[in-house]
Protein backbone atom coordinates (compact mmCIF):
# COMPACT_ATOMS: atom_id res chain seq x y z
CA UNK A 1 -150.65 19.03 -0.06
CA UNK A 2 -147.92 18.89 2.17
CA UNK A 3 -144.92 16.89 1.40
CA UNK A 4 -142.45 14.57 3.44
CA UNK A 5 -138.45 14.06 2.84
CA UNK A 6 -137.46 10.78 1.42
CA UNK A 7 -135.97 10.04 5.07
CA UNK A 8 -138.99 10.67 6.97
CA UNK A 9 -140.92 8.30 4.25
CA UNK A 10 -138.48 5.57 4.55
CA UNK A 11 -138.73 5.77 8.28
CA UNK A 12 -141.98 5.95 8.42
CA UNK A 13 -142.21 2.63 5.85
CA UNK A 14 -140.01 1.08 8.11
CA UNK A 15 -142.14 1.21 11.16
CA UNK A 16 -144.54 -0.16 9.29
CA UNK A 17 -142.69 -2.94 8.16
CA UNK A 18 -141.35 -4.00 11.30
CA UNK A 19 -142.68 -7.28 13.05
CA UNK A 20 -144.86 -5.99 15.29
CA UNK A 21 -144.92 -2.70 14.12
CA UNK A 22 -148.19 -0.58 13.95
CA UNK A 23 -150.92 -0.18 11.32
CA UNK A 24 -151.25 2.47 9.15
CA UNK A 25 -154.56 4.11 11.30
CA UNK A 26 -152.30 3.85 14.35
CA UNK A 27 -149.70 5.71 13.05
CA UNK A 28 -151.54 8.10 11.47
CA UNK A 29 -152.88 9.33 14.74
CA UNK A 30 -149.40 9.45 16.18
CA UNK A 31 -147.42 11.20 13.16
CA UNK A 32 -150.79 13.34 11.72
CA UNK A 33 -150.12 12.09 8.28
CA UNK A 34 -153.13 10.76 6.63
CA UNK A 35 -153.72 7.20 6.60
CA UNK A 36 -153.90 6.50 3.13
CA UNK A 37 -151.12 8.53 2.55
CA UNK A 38 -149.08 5.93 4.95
CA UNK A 39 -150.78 3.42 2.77
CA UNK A 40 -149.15 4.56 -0.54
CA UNK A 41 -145.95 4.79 1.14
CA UNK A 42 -146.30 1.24 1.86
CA UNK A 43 -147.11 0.29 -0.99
CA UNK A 44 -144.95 2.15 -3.14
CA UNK A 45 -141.88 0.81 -1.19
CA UNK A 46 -143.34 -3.03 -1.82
CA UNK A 47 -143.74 -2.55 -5.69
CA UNK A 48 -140.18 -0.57 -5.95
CA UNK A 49 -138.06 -2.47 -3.98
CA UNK A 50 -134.29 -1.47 -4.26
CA UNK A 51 -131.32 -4.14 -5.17
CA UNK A 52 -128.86 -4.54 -2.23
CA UNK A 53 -125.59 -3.98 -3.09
CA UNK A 54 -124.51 -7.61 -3.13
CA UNK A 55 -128.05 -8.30 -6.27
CA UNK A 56 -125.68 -5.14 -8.01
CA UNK A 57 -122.32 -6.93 -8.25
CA UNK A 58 -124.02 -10.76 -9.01
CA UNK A 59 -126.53 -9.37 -11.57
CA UNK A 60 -126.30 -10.92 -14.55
CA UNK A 61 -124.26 -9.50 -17.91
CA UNK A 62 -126.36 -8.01 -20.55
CA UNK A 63 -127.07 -10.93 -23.15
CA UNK A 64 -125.07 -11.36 -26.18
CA UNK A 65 -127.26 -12.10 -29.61
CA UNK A 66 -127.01 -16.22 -30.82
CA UNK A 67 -125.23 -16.62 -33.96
CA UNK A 68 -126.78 -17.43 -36.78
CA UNK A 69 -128.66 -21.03 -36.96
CA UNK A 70 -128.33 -20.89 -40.59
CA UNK A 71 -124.65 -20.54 -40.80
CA UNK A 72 -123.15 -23.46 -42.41
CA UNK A 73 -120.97 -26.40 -39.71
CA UNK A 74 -117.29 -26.33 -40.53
CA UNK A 75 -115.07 -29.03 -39.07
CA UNK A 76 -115.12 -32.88 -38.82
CA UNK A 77 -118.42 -34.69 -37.82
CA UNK A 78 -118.37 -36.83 -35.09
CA UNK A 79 -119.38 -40.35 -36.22
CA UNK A 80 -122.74 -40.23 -34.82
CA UNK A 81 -123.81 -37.22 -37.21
CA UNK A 82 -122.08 -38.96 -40.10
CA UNK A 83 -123.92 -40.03 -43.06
């Protein structure tokens, strides 16, 4: 099996992408790589989309854990919890 660089994949994926852009049985017979081959590419690059730069810096902190519902109030109560 012959393989492809990342770059030629992504361009490749890209062409396909494109508005207007060809099917994968059209550019098969253009580029000589196998049409189902193009098809994984495709669909590989759908299912493993990469995060932009900007999804990096706004992504969300890890989560911290609750504290403890069973840990007993300490303070004043406001009147409405007041027995």
């Amino acid at each position: 099996m012959r393989e492809y660089s990342e770059s030629f994949k992504r361009k490749i994926v890209q062409r396909l992408l494109a508005p207007g852009g060809p099917t994968a049985v059209a550019l098969s017979a253009e580029t000589g790589v196998h049409q189902t081959t193009l098809s994984r590419w495709l669909r590989d690059a759908r299912s493993v989309a990469p995060m932009s730069d900007d999804a990096r810096r706004s992504a969300a902190p890890p989560l911290r854990p609750l504290p403890s519902l069973a840990a007993p109030r300490t303070g004043p109560r406001s009147r409405s919890c007041a027995r």
